[in-house]
C-alpha atoms as a PDB file:
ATOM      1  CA  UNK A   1       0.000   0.000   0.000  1.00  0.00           C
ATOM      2  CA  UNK A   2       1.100   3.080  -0.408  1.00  0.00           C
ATOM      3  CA  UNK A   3       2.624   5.361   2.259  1.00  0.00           C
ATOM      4  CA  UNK A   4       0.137   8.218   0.114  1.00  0.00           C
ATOM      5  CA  UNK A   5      -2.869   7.785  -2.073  1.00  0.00           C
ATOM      6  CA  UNK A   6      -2.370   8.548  -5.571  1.00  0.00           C
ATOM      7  CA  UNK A   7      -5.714  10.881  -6.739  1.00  0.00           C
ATOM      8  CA  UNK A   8      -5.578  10.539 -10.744  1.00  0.00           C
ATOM      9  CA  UNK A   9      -7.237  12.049 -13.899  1.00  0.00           C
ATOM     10  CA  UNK A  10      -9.129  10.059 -15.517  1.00  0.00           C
ATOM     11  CA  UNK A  11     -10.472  11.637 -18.773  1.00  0.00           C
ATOM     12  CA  UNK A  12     -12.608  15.180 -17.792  1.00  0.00           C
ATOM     13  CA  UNK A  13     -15.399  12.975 -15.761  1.00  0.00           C
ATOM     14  CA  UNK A  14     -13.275  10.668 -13.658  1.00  0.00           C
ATOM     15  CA  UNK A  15     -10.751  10.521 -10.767  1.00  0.00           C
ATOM     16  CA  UNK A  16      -8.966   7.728  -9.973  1.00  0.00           C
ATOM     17  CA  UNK A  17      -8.026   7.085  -6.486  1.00  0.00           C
ATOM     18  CA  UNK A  18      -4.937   4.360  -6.488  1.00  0.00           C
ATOM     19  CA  UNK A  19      -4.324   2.879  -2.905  1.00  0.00           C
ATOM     20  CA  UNK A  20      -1.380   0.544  -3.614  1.00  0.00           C
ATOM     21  CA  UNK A  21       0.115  -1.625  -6.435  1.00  0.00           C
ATOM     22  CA  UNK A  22      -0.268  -5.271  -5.363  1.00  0.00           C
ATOM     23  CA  UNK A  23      -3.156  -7.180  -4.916  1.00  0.00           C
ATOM     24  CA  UNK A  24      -4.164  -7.502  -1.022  1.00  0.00           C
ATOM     25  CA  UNK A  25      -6.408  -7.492   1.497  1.00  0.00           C
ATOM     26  CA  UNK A  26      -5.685  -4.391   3.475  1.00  0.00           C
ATOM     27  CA  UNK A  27      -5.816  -2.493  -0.313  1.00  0.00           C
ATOM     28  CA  UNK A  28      -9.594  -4.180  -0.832  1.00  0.00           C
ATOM     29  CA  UNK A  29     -10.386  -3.353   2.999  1.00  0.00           C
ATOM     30  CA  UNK A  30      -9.010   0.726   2.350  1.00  0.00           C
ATOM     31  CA  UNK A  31     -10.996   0.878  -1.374  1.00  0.00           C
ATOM     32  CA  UNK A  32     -14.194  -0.582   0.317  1.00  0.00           C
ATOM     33  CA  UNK A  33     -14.457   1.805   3.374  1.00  0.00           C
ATOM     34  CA  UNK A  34     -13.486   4.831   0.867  1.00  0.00           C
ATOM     35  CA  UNK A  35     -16.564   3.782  -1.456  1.00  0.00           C
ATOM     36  CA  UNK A  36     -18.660   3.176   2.005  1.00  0.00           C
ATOM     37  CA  UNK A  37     -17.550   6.652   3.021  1.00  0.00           C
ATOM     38  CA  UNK A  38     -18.449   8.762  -0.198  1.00  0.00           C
ATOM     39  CA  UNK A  39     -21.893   6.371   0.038  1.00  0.00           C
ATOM     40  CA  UNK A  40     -22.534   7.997   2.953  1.00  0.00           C
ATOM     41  CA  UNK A  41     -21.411  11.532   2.681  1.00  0.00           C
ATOM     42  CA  UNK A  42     -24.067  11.294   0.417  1.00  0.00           C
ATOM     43  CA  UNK A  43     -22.351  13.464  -2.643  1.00  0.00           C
ATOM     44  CA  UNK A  44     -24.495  14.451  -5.239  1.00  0.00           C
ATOM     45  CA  UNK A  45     -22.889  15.142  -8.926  1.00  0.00           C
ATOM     46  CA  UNK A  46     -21.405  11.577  -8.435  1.00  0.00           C
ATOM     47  CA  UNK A  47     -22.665   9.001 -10.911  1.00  0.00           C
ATOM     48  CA  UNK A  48     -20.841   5.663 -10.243  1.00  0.00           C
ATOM     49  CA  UNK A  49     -18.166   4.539  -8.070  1.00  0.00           C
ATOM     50  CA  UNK A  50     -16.146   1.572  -9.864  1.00  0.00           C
ATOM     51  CA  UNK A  51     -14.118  -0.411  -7.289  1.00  0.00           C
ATOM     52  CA  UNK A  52     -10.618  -2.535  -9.068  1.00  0.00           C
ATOM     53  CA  UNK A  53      -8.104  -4.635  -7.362  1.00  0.00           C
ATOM     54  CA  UNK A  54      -5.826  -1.680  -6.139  1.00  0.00           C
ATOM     55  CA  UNK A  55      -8.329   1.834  -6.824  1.00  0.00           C
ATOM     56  CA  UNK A  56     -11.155   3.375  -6.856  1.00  0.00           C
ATOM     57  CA  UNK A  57     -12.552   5.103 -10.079  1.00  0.00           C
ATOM     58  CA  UNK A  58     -15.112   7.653  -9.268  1.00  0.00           C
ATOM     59  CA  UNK A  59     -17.528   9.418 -12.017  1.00  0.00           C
ATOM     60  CA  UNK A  60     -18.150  12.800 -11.452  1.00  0.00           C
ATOM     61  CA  UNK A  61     -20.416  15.583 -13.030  1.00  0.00           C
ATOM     62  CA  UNK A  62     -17.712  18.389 -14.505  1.00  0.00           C
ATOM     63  CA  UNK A  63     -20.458  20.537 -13.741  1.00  0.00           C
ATOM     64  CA  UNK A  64     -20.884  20.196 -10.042  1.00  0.00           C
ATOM     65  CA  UNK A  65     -17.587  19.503  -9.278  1.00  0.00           C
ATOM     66  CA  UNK A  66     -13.989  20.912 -10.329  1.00  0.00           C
ATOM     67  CA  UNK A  67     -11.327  18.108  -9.707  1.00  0.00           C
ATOM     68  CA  UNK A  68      -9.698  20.047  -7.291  1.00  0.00           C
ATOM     69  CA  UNK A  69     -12.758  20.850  -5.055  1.00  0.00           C
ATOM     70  CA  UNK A  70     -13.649  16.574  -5.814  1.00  0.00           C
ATOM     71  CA  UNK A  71      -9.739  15.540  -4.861  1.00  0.00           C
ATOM     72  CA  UNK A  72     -10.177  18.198  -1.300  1.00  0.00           C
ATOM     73  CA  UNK A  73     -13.365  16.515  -0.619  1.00  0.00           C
ATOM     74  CA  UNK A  74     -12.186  12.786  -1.240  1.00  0.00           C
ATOM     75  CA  UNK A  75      -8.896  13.429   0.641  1.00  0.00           C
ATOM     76  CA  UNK A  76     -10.864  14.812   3.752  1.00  0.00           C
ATOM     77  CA  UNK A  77     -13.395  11.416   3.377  1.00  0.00           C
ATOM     78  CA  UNK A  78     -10.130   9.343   3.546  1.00  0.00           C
ATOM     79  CA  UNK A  79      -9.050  11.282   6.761  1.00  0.00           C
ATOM     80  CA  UNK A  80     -11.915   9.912   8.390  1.00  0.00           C
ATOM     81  CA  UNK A  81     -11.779   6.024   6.922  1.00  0.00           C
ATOM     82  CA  UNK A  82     -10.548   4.660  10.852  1.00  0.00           C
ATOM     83  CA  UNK A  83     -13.792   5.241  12.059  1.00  0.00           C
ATOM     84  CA  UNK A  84     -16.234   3.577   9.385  1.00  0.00           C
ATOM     85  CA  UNK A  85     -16.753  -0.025  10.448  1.00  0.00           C
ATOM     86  CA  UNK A  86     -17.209  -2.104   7.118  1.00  0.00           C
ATOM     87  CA  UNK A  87     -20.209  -4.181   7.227  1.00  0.00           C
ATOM     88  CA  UNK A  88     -20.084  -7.983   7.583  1.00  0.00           C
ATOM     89  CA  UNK A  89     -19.189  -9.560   4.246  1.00  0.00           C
ATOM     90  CA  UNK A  90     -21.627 -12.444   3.657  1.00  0.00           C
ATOM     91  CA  UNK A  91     -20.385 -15.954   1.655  1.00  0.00           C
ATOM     92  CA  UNK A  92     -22.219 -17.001  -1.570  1.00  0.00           C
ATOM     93  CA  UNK A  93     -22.067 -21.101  -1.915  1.00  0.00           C
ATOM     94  CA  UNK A  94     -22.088 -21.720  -5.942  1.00  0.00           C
ATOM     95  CA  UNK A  95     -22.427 -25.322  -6.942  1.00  0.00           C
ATOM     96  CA  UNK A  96     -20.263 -26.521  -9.455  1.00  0.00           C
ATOM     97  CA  UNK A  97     -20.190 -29.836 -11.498  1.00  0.00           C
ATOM     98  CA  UNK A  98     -16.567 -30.009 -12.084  1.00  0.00           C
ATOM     99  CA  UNK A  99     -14.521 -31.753 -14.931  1.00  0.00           C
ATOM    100  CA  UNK A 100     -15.792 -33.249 -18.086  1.00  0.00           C
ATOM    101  CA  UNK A 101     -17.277 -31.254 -21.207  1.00  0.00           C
ATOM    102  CA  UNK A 102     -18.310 -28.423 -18.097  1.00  0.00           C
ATOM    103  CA  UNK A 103     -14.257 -28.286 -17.204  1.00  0.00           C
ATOM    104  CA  UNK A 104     -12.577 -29.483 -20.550  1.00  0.00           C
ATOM    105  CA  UNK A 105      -9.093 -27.674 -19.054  1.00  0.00           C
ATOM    106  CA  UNK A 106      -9.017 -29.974 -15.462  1.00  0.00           C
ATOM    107  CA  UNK A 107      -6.753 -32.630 -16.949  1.00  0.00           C
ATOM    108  CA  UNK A 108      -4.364 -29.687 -17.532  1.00  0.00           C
ATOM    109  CA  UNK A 109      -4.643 -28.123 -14.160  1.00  0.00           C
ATOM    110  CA  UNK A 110      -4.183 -31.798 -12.759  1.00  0.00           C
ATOM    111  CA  UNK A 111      -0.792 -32.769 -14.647  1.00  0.00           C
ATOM    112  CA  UNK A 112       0.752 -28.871 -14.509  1.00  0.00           C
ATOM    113  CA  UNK A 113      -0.024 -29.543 -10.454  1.00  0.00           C
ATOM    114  CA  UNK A 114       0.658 -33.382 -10.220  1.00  0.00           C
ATOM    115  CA  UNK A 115      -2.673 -33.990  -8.444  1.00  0.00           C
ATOM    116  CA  UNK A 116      -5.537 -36.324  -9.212  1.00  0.00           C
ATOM    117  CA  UNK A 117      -9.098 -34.090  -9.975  1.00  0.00           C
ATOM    118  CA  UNK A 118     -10.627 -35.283  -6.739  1.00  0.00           C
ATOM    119  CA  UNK A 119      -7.700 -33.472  -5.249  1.00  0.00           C
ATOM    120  CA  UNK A 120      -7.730 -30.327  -7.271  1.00  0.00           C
ATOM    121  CA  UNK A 121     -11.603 -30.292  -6.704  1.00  0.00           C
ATOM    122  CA  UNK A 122     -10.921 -30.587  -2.769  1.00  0.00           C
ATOM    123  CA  UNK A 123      -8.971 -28.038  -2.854  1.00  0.00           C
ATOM    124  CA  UNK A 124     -10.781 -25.688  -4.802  1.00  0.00           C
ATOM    125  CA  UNK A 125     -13.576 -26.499  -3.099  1.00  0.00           C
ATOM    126  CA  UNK A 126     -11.709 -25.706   0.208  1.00  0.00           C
ATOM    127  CA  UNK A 127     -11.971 -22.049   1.321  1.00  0.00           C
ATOM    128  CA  UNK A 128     -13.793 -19.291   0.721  1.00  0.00           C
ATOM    129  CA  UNK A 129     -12.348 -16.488  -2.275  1.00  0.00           C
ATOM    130  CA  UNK A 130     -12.665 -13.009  -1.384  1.00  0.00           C
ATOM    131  CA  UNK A 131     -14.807 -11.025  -4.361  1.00  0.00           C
ATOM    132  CA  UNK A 132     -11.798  -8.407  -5.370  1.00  0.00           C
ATOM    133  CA  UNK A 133     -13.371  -7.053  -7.996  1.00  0.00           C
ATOM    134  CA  UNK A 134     -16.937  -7.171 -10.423  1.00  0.00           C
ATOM    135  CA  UNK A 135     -14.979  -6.909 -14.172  1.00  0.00           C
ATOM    136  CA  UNK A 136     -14.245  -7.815 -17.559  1.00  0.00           C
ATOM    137  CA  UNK A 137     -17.732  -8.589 -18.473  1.00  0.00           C
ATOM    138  CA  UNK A 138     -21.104  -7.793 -16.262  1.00  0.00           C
ATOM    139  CA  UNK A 139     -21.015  -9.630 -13.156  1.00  0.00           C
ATOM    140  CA  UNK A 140     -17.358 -11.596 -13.359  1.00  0.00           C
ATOM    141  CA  UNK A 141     -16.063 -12.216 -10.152  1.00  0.00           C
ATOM    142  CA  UNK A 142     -12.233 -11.624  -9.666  1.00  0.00           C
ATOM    143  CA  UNK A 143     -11.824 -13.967  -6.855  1.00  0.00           C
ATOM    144  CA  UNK A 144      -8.273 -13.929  -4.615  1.00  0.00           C
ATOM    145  CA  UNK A 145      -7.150 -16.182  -2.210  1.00  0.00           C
ATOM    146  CA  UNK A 146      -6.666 -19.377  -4.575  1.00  0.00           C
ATOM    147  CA  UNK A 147      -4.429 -22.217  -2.963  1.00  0.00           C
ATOM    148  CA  UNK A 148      -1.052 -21.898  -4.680  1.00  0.00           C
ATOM    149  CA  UNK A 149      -0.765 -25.735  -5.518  1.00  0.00           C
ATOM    150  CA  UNK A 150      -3.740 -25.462  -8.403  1.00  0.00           C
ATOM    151  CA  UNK A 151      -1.834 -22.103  -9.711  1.00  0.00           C
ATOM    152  CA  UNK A 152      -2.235 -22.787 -13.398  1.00  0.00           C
ATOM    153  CA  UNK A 153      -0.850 -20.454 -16.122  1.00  0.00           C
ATOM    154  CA  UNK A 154      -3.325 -19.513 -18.773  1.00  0.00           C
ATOM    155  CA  UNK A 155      -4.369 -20.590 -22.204  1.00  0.00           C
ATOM    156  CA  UNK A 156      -1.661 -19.657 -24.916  1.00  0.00           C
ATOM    157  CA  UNK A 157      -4.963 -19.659 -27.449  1.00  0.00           C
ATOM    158  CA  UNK A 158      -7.676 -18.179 -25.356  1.00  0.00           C
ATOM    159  CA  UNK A 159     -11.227 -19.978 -26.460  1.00  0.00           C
ATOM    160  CA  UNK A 160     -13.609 -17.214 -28.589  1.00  0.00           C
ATOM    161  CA  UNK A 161     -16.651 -18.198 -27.130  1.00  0.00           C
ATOM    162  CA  UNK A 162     -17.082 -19.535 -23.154  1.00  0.00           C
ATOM    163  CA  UNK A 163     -20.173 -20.858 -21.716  1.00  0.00           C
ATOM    164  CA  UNK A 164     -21.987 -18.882 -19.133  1.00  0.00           C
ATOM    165  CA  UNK A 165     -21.013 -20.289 -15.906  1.00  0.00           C
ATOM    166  CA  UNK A 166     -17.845 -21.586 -16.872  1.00  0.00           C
ATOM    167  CA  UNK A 167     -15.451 -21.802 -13.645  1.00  0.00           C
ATOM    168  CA  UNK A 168     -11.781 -20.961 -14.605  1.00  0.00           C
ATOM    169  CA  UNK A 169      -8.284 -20.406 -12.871  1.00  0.00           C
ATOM    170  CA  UNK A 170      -5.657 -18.165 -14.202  1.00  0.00           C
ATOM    171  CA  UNK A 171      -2.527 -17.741 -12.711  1.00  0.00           C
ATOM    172  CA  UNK A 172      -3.857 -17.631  -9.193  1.00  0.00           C
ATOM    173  CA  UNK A 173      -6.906 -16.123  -9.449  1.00  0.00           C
ATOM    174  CA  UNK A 174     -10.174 -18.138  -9.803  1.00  0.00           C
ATOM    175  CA  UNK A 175     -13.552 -16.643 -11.617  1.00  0.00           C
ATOM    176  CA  UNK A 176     -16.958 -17.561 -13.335  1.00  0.00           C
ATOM    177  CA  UNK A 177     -17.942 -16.668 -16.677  1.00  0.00           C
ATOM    178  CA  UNK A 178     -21.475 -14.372 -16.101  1.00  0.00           C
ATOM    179  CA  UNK A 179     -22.187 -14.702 -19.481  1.00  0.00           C
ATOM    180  CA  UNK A 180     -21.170 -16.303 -22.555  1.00  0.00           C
ATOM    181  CA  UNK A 181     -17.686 -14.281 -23.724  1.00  0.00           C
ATOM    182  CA  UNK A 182     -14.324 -15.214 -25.227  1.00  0.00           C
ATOM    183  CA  UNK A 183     -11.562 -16.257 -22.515  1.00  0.00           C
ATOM    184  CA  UNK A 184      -8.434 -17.394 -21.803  1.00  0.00           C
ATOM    185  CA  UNK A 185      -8.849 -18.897 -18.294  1.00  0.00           C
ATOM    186  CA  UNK A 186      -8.668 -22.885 -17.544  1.00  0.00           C
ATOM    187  CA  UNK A 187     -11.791 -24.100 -17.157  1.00  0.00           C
ATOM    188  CA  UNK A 188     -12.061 -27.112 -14.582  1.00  0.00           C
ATOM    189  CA  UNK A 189     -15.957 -26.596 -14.212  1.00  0.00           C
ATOM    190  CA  UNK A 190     -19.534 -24.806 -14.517  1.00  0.00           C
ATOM    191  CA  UNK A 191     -22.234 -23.500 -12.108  1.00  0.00           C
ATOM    192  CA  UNK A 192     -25.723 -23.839 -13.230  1.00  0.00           C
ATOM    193  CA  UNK A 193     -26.336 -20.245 -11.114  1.00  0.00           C
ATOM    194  CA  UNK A 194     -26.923 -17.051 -12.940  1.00  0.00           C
ATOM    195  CA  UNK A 195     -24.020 -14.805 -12.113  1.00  0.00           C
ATOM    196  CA  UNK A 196     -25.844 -11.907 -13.996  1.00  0.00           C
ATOM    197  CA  UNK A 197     -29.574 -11.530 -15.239  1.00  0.00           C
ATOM    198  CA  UNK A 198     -31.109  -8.343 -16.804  1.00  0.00           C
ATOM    199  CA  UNK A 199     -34.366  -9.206 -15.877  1.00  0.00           C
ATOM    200  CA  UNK A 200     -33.629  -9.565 -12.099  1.00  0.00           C
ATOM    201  CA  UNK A 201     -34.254  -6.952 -10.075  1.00  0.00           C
ATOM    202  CA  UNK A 202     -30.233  -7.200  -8.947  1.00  0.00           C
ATOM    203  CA  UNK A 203     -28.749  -8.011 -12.083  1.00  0.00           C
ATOM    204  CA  UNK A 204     -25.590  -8.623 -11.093  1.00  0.00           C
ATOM    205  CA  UNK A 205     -25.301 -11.267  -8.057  1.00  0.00           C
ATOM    206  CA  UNK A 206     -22.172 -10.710  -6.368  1.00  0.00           C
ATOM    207  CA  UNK A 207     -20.356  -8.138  -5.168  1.00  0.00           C
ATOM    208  CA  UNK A 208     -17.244  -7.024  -4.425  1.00  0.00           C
ATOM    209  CA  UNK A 209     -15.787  -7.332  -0.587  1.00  0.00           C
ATOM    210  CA  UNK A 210     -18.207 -10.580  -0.364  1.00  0.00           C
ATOM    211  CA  UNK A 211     -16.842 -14.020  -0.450  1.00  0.00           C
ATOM    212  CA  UNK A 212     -18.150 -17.189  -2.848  1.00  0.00           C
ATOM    213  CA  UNK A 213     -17.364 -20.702  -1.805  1.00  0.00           C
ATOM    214  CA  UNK A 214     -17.462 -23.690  -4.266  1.00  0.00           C
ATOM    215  CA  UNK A 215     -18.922 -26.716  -3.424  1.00  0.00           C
ATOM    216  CA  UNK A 216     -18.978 -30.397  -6.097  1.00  0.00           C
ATOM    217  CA  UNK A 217     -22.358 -31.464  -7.024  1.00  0.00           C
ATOM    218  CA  UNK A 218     -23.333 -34.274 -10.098  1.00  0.00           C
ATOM    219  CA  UNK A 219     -24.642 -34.234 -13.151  1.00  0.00           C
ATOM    220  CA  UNK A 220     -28.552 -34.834 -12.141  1.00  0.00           C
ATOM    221  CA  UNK A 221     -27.903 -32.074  -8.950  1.00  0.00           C
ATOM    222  CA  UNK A 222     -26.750 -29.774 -11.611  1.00  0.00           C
ATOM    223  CA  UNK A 223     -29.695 -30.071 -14.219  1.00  0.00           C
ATOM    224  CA  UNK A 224     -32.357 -29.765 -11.072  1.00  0.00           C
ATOM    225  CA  UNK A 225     -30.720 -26.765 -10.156  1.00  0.00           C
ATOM    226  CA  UNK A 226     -30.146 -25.629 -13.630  1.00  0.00           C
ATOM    227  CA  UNK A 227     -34.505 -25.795 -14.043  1.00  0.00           C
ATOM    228  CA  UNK A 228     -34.821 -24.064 -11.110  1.00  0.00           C
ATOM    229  CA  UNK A 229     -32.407 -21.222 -12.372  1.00  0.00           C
ATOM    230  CA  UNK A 230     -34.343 -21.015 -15.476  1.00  0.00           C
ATOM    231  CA  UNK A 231     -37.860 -20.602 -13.871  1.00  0.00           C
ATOM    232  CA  UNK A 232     -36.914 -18.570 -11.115  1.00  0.00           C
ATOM    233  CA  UNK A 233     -37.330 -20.646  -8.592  1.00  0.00           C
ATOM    234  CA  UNK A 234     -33.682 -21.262  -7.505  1.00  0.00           C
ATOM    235  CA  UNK A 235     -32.445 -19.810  -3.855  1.00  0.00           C
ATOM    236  CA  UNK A 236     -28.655 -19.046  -3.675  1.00  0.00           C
ATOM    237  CA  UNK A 237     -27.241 -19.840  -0.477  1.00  0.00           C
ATOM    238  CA  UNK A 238     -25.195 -17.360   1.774  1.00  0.00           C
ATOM    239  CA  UNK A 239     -24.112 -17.478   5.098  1.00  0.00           C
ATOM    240  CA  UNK A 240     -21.958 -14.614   7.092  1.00  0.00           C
ATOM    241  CA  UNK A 241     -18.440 -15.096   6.771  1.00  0.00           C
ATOM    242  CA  UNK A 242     -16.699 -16.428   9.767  1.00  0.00           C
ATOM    243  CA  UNK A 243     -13.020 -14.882   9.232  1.00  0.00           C
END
């Protein structure tokens, strides 16, 4: 992190605010209280707040506010980030039916980390991932936290067209594929969940600062859950996270 935040020009209608250069914890933990803070200064002439791995982008009307007057406001909300308690970050469980045509790529991850796929699933399978970021395409979760020992480089060809749901690693991050999208992440499975739907009244389930957890089901498991999805019926599961 660094030992001063970096306040950034971003085009004539955006600041950036750059906390650090490294993805961690304490960075996601500073960028969450500063969008929790300008939440509930309750700024008008603000139009969206776009959190990343290691900033904070921050829309602004040009008419309400001159970037000076915007960076002298921010800096004086950041003065005041020790006393904001973050709320509790809640746990999403996603089912996934791992390997086979839904994870075409877990042979690879298994021979680049000399485990069998029960013990790449069990260990995906084995924590919960901390939501970094909501990117890329609506709703894709940039998940940290990934055990080191399923690390996995990516695709040298990345695939033009990815099924929705599609659960990949890259490098040492983990994700799901909201929607169908070219990609160049290993796949090892698929959830049957809707990461992001138009129609729903949140379109976009996750969020960043929450955690998801992965959990093995079968083929039948996945296609009840997959009907339920489709007519609306489907619950997602969430507990509070215990960390």
């Amino acid at each position: 992190m660094y030992d001063k935040t970096k306040y950034l020009t971003a085009g004539d209608k955006g600041l950036v605010i750059e906390f650090g250069n490294e993805i961690s914890k304490p960075i996601n933990e500073k960028i969450r209280s500063m969008v929790l803070a300008i939440e509930k200064a309750g700024l008008t002439g603000l139009s969206e707040l776009v959190p990343t791995y290691r900033s904070l982008l921050v829309y602004y009307d040009p008419l309400q506010w001159s970037c000076q007057k915007l960076i002298q406001r921010l800096q004086e909300l950041e003065g005041e980030l020790n006393s904001l308690q973050l709320p509790q970050p809640k746990v999403t469980l996603l089912p996934v039916l791992y390997g086979g045509e839904y994870g075409p790529d877990l042979p690879f991850v298994c021979k680049n980390a000399g485990l069998t796929p029960e013990e790449v699933i069990n260990i995906h399978t084995s924590r919960d991932y901390l939501i970094y970021m909501i990117g890329f395409t609506p709703g894709f979760p940039y998940l940290g936290g990934m055990d080191e020992r399923i690390a996995t480089p990516r695709l040298q060809n990345p695939r033009t067209k990815i099924p929705a749901g599609s659960v990949g690693i890259a490098g040492s991050q983990t994700g799901v594929y909201p929607i169908e999208s070219p990609g160049g992440w290993q796949l090892i499975g698929r959830t049957p969940v809707k990461l992001y739907d138009p129609h729903r009244a949140t379109p976009v389930l996750l969020a960043a600062g929450d955690y998801v957890r992965f959990y093995s089901i079968n083929e039948t498991q996945y296609q009840e859950i997959l009907k339920q999805c489709q007519d609306g019926t489907y619950q997602v599961e969430c507990r509070e996270y215990q960390g």
